[in-house]
N, C-alpha and C. Protein backbone atom coordinates (compact mmCIF):
# COMPACT_ATOMS: atom_id res chain seq x y z
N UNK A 1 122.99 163.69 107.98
CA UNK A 1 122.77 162.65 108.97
C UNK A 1 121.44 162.93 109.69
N UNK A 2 120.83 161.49 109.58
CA UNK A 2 119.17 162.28 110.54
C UNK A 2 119.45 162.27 111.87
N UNK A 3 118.69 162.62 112.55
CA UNK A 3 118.75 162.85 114.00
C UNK A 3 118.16 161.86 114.83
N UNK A 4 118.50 160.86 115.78
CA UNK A 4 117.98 159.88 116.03
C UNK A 4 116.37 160.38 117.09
N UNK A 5 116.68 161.86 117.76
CA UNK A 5 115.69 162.03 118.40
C UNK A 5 114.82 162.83 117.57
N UNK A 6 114.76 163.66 116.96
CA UNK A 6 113.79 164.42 116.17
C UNK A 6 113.46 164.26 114.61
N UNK A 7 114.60 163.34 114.32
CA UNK A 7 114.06 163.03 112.95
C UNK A 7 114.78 164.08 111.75
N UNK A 8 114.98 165.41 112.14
CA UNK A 8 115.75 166.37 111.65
C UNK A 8 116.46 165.74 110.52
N UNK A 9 116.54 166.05 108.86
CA UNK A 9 117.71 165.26 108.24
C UNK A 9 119.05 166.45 108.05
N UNK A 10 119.93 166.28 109.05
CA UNK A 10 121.58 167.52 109.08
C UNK A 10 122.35 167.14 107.90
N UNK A 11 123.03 167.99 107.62
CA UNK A 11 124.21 168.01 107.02
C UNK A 11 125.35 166.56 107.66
N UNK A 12 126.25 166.05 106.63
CA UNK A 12 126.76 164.93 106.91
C UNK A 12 127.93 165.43 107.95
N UNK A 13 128.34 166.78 107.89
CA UNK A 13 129.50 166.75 108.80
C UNK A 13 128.76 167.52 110.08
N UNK A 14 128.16 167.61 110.37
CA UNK A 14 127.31 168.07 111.84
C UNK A 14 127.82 167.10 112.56
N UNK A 15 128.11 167.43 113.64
CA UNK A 15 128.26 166.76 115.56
C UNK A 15 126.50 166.93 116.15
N UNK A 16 125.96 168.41 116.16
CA UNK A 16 124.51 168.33 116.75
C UNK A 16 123.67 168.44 115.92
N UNK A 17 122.65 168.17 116.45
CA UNK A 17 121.43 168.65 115.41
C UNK A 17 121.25 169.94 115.47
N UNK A 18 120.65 170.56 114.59
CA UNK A 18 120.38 171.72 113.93
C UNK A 18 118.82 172.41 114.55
N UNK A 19 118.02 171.30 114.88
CA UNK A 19 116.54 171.96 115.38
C UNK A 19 116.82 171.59 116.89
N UNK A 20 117.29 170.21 117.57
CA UNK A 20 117.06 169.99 118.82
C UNK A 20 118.73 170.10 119.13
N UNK A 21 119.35 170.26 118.80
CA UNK A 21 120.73 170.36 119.55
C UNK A 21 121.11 169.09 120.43
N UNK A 22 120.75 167.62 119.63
CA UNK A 22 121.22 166.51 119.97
C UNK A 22 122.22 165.88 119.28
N UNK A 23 122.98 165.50 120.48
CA UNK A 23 124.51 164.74 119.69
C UNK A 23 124.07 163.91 118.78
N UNK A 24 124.90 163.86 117.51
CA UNK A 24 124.65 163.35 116.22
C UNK A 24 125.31 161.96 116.65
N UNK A 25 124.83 160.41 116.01
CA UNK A 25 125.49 159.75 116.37
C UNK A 25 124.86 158.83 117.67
N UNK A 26 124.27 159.64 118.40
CA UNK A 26 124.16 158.86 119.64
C UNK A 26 122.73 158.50 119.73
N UNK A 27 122.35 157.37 120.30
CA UNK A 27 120.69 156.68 120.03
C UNK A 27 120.21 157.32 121.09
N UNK A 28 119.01 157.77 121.12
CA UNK A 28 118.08 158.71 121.73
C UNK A 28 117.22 157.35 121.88
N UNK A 29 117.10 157.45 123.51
CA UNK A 29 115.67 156.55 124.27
C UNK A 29 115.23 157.36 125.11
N UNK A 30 113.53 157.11 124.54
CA UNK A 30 112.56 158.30 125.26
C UNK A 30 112.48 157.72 126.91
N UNK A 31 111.89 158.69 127.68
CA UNK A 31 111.53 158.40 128.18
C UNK A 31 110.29 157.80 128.88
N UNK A 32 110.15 156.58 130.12
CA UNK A 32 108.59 156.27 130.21
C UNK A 32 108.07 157.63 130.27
N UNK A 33 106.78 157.54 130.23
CA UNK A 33 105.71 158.41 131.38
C UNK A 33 105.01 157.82 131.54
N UNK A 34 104.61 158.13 132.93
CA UNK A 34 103.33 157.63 133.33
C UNK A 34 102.37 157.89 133.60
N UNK A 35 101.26 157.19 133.14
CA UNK A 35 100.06 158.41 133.42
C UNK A 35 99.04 158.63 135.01
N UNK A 36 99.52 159.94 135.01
CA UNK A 36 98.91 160.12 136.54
C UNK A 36 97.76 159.84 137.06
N UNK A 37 97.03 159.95 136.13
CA UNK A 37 95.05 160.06 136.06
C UNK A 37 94.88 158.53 136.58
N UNK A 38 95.99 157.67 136.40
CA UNK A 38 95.67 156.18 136.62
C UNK A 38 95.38 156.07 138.18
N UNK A 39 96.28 156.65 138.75
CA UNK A 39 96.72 156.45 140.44
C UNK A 39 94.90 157.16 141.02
N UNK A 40 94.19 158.28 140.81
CA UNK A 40 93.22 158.49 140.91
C UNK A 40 91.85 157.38 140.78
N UNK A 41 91.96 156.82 139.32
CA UNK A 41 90.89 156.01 139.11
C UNK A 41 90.98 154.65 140.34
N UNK A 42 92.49 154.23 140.49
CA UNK A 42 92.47 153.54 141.36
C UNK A 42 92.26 153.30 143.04
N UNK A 43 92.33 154.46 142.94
CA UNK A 43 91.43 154.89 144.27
C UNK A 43 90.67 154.74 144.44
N UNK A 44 89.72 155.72 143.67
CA UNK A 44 88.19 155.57 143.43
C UNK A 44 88.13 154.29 143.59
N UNK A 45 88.27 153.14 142.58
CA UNK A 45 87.74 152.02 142.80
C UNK A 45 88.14 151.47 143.93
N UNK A 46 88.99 151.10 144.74
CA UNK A 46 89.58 150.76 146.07
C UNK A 46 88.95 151.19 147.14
N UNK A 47 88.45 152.67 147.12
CA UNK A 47 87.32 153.42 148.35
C UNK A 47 86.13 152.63 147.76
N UNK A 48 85.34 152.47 146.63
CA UNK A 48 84.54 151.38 146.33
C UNK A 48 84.22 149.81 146.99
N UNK A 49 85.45 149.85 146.73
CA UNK A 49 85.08 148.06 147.29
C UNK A 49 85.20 148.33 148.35
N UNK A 50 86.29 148.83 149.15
CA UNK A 50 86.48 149.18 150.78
C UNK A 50 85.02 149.21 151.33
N UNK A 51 84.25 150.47 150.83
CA UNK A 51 83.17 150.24 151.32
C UNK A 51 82.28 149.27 151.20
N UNK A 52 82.10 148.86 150.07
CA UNK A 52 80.98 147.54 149.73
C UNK A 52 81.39 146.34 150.66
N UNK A 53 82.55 146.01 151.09
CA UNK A 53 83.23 145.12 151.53
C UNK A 53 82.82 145.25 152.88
N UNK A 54 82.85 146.05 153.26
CA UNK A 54 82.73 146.95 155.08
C UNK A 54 81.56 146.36 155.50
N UNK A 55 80.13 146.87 154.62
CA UNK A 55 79.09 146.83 155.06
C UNK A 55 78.54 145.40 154.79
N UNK A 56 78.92 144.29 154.15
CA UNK A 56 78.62 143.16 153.74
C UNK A 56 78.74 142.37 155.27
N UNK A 57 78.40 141.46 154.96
CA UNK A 57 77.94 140.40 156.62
C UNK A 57 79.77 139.73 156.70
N UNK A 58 80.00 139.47 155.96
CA UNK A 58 81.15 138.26 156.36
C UNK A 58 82.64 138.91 155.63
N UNK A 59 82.63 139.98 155.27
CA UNK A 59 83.69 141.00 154.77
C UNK A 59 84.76 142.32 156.10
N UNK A 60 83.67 142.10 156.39
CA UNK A 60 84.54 143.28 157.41
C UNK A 60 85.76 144.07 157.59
N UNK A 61 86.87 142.68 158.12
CA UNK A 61 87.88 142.51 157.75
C UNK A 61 88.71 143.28 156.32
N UNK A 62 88.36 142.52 155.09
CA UNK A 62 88.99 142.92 153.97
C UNK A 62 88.43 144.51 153.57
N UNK A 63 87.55 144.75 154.13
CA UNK A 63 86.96 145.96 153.88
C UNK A 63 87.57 146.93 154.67
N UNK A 64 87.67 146.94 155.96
CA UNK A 64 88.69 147.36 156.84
C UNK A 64 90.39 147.48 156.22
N UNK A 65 90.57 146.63 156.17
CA UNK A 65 92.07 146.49 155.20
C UNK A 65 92.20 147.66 154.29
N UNK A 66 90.94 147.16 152.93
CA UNK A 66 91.18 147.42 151.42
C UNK A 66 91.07 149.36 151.91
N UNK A 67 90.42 149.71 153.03
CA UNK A 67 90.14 151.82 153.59
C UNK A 67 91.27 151.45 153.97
N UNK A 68 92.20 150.73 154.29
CA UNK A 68 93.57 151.54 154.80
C UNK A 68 94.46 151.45 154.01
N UNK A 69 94.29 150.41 152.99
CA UNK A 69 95.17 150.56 151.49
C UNK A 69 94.57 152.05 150.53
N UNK A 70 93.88 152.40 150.74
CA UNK A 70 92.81 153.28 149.76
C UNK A 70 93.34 154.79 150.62
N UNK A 71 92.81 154.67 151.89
CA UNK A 71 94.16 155.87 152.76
C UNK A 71 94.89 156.19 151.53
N UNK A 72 96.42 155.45 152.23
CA UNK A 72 97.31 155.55 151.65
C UNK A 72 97.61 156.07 150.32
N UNK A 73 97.26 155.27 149.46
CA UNK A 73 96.80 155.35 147.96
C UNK A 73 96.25 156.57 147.41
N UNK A 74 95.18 156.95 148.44
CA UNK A 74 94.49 158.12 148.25
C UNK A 74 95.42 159.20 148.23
N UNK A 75 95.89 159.23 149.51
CA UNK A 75 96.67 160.62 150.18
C UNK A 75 97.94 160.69 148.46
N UNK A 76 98.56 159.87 148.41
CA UNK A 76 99.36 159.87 147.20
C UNK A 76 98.30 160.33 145.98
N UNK A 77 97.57 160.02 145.27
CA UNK A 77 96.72 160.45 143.97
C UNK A 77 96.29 162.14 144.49
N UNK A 78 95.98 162.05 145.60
CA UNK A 78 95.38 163.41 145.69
C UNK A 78 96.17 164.43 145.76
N UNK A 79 97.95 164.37 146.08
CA UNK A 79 98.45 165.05 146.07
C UNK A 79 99.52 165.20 144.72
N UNK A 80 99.36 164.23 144.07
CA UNK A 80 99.70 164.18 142.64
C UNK A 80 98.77 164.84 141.20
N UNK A 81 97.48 164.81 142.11
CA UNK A 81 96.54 165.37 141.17
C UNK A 81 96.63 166.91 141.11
N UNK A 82 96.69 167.20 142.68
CA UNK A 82 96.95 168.40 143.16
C UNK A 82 97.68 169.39 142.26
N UNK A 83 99.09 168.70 142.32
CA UNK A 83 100.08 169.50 141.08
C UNK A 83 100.29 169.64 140.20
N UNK A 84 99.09 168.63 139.26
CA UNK A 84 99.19 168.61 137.72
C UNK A 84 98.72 169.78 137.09
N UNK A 85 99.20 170.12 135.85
CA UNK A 85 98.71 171.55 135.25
C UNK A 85 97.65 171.04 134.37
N UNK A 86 97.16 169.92 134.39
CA UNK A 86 96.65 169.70 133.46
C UNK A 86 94.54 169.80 133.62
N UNK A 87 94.31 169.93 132.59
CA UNK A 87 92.59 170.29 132.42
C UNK A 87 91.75 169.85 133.38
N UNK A 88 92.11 168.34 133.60
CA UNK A 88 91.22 167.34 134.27
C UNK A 88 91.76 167.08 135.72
N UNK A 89 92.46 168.65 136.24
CA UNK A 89 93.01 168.33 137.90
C UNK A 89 91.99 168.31 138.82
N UNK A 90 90.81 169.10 138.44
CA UNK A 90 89.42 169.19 138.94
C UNK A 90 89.00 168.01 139.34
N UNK A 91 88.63 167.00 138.09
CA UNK A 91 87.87 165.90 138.26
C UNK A 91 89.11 165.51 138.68
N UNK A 92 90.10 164.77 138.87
CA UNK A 92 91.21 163.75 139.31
C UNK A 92 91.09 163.68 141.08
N UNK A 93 90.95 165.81 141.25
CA UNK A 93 91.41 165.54 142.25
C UNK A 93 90.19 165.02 143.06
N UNK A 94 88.69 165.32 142.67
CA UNK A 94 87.23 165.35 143.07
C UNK A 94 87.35 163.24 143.20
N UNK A 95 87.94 162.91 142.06
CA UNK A 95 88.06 161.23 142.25
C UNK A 95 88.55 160.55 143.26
N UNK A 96 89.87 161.54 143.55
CA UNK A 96 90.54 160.60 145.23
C UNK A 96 90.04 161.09 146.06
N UNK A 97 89.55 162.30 146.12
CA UNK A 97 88.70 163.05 147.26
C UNK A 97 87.07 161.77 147.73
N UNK A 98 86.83 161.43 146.94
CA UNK A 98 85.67 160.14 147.32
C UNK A 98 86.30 159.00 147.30
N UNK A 99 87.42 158.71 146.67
CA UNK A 99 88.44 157.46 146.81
C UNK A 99 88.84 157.67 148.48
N UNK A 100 89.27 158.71 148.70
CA UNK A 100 89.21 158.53 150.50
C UNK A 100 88.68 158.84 151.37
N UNK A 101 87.17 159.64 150.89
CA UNK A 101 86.19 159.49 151.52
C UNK A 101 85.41 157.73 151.87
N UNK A 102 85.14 157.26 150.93
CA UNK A 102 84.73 155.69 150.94
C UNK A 102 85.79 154.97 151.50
N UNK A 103 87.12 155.08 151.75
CA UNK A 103 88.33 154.12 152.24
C UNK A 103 87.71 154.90 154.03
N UNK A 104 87.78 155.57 154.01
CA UNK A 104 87.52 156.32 155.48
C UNK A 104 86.66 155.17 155.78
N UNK A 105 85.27 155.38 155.20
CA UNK A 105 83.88 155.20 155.46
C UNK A 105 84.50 153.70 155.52
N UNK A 106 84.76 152.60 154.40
CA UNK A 106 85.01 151.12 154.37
C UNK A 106 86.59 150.73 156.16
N UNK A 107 87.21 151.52 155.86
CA UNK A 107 88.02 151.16 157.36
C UNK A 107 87.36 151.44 158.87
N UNK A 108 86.75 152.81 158.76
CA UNK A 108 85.78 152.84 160.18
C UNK A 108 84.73 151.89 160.62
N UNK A 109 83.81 151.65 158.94
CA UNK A 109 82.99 151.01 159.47
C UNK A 109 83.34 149.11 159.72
N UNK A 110 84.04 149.00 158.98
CA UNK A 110 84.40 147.50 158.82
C UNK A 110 85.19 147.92 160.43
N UNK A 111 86.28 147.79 160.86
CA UNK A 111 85.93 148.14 162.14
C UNK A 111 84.91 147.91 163.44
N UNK A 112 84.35 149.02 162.97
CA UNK A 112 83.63 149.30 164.06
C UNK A 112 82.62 147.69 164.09
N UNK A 113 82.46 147.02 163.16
CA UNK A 113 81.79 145.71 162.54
C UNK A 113 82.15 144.65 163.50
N UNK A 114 83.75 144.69 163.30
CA UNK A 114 84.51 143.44 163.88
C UNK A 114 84.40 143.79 165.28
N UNK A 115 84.22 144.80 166.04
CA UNK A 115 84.54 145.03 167.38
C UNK A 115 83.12 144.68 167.95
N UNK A 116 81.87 144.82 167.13
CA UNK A 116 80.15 144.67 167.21
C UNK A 116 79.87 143.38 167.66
């Protein structure tokens, strides 16, 4: 009997598998994953516009907004990047680190804009 999760081909009277020790019989669904590196890039771009938005004449407002969505957003990627074991925690984490540097910069200054 093959193994629905590993593919393994068992013996016909097996209950588990033989390499992964999965019940024979029963349908194996993987699980999502998701990829973390995403939540980073989206930062980055969000401290982006935040700022471009900030300093523009008739934006202020949404620019103000988009640094306190980018905050948020940020503080989450950066501490997700934080714990990954993986190669690229360096750059991930260096990405939200200017993803909420620029949300800073796009909420203070848009701000400080509308109050001008």
């Amino acid at each position: 009997m093959k193994c629905s999760k590993c593919g393994f081909d068992n013996d016909e009277n097996a209950i588990f598998c033989e390499k992964c020790d999965w019940k024979l019989g029963e349908t194996y669904i993987p699980e999502m994953k998701i990829n973390k590196s995403f939540i980073s890039i989206v930062t980055l771009i969000v401290g982006i516009i935040s700022a471009v938005l900030a300093y523009l004449d008739a934006t202020h407002m949404i620019g103000m907004i988009l640094g306190g969505v980018g905050l948020v957003i940020g503080g989450y990627s950066f501490n997700i990047s934080r714990l990954l074991a993986a190669e690229n925690r360096g750059t991930l984490m260096a990405m939200s680190g200017i993803g909420m540097l620029l949300s800073v910069f796009g909420f203070i200054y848009g701000m400080y804009m509308m109050v001008a």
